[in-house]
Every structure is written in C-alpha cells, then in structure tokens.
C-alpha atoms as a PDB file:
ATOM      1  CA  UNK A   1      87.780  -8.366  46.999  1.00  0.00           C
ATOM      2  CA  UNK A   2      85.790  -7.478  43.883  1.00  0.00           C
ATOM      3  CA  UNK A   3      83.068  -9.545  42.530  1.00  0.00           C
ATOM      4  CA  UNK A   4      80.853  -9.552  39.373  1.00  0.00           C
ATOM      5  CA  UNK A   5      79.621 -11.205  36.340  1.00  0.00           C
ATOM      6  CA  UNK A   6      80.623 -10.743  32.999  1.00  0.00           C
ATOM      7  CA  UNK A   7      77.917 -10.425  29.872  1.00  0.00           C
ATOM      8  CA  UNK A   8      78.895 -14.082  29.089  1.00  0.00           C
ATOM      9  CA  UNK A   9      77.772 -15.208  32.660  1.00  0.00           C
ATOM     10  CA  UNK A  10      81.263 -15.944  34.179  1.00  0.00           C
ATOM     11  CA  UNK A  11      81.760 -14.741  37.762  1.00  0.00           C
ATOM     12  CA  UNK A  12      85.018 -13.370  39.303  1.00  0.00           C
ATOM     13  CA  UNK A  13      86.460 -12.276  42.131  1.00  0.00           C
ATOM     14  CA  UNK A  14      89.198 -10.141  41.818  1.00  0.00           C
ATOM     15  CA  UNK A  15      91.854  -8.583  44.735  1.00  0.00           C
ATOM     16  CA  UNK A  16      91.252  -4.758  44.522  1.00  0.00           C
ATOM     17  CA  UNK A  17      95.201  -4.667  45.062  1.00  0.00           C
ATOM     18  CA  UNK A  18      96.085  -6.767  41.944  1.00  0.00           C
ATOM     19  CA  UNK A  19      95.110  -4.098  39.815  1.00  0.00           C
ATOM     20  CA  UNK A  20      96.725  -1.436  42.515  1.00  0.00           C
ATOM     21  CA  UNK A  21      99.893  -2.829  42.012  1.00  0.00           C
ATOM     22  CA  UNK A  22     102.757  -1.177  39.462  1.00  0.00           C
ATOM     23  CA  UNK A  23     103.661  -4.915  38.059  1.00  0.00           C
ATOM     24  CA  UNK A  24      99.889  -4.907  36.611  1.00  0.00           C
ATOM     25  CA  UNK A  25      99.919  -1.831  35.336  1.00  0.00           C
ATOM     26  CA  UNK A  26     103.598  -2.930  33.761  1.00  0.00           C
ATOM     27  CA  UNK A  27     101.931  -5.702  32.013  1.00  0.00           C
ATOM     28  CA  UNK A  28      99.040  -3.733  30.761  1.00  0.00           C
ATOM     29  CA  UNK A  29     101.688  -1.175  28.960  1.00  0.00           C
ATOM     30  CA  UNK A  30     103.957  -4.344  27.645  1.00  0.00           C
ATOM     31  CA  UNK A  31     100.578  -5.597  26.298  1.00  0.00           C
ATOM     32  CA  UNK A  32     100.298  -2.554  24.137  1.00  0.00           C
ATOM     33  CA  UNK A  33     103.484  -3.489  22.711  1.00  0.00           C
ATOM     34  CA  UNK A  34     103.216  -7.222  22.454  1.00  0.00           C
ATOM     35  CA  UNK A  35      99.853  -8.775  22.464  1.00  0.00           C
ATOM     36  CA  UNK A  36     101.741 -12.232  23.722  1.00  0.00           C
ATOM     37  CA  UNK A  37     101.558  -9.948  27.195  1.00  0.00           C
ATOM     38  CA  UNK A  38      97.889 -10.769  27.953  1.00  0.00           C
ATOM     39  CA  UNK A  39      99.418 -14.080  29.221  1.00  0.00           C
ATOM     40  CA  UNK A  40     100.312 -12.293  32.238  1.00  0.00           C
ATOM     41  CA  UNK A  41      97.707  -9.525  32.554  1.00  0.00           C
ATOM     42  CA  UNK A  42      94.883 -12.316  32.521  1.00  0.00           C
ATOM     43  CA  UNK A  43      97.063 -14.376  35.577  1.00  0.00           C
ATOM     44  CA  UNK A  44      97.688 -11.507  37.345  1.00  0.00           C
ATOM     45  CA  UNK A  45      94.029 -10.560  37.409  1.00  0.00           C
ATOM     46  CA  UNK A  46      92.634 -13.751  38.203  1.00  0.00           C
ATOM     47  CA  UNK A  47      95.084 -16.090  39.366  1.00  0.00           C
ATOM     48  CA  UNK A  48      96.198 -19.770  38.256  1.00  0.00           C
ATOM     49  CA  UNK A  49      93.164 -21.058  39.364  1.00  0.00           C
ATOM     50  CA  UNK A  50      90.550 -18.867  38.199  1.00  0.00           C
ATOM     51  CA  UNK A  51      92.143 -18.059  34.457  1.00  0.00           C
ATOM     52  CA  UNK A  52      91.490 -22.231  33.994  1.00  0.00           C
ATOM     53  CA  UNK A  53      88.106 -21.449  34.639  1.00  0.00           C
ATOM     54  CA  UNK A  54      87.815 -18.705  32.656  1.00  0.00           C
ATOM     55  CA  UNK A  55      89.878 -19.986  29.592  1.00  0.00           C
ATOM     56  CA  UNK A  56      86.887 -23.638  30.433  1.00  0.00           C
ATOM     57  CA  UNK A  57      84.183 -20.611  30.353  1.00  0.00           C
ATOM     58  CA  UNK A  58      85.407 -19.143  26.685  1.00  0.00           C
ATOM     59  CA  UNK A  59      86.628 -22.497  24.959  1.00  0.00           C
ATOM     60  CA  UNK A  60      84.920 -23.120  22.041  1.00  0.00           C
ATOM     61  CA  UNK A  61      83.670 -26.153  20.486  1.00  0.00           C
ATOM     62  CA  UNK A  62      87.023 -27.617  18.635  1.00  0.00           C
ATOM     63  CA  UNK A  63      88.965 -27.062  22.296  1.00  0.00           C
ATOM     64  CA  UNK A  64      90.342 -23.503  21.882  1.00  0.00           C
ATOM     65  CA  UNK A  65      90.242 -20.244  23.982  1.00  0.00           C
ATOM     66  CA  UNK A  66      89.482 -17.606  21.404  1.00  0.00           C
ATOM     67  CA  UNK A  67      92.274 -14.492  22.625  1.00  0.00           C
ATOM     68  CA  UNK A  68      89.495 -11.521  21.695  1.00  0.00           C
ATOM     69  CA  UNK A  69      86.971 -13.488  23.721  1.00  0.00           C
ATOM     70  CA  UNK A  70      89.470 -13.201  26.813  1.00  0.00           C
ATOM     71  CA  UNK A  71      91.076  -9.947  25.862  1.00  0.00           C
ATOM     72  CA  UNK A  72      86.888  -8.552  26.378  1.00  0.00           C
ATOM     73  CA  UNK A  73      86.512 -10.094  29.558  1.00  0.00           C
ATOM     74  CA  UNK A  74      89.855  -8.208  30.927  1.00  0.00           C
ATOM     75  CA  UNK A  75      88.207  -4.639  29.755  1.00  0.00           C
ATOM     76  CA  UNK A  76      85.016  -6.215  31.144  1.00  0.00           C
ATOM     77  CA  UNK A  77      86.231  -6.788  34.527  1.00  0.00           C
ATOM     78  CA  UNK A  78      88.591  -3.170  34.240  1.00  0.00           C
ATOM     79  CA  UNK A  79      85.493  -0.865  33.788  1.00  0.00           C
ATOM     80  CA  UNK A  80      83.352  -2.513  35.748  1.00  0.00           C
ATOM     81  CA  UNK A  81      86.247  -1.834  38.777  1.00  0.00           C
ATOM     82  CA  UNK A  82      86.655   1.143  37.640  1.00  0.00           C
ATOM     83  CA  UNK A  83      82.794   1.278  37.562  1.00  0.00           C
ATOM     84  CA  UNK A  84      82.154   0.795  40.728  1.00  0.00           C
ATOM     85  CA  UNK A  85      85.110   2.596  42.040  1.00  0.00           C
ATOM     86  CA  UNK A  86      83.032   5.812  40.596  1.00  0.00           C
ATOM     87  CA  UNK A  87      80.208   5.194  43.104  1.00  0.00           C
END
C-alpha cells in the first residue's frame, strides 16, 4: 500500500498492484484516445470509495469536480509512485 499527500492536501492510499496490473495500464492508453477514459483510470486508482472523496476534495464552489483538477492529481499520485519506486 502506497500513501501520500497531494499539493492540494488530499491523502491517498493506493494498492502498489493497481497500477501493476495490464487493465490500468489499458485505461491509461484508452485515455490518450478518449479523455471520457479518466472515469476509469481515477476508480481504478483509488477505488469507489476514495474517488468520492477525492471528487468532495476538488469540488468547487457551484458543486462541480473540475476534470484538469483530477486529471493533476492522477500524474500527482503516478510520479510520486514512480518517485518513490526510484529510491
């Protein structure tokens, strides 16, 4: 299990194997193609329970989860795996 914080001050915990697994990596190509893919990336990542949380963190003041606001926190959380998997 991964943990952090992002610049914004939410904290994760991501499963190391979620981003080990060839359906992830799947999604993260189809998301190059379609940007509607994120949908699936940011669950995958996270999980149900956790994405709520995030997409509460991010939600701006008339209600809505701005998509480049949750699109940084995936790269966020990538390179800082991919961070610490340098060390």
């Amino acid at each position: 299990m991964k943990k952090g914080q992002l610049k914004n001050g939410f904290k994760f915990k991501v499963d190391g194997d979620a981003i080990n697994d060839m359906r992830f990596v799947d999604a993260l190509a189809d998301m190059e193609k379609d940007a509607t893919k994120i949908s699936a990336v940011v669950r995958m990542l996270f999980g149900e329970e956790q994405t709520e949380a995030l997409y509460k963190h991010v939600e701006n003041d008339k209600g809505r989860v701005p998509v480049d606001e949750v699109i940084d926190c995936v790269k966020e959380v990538l390179d800082s795996i991919g961070d610490e998997g340098k060390n």
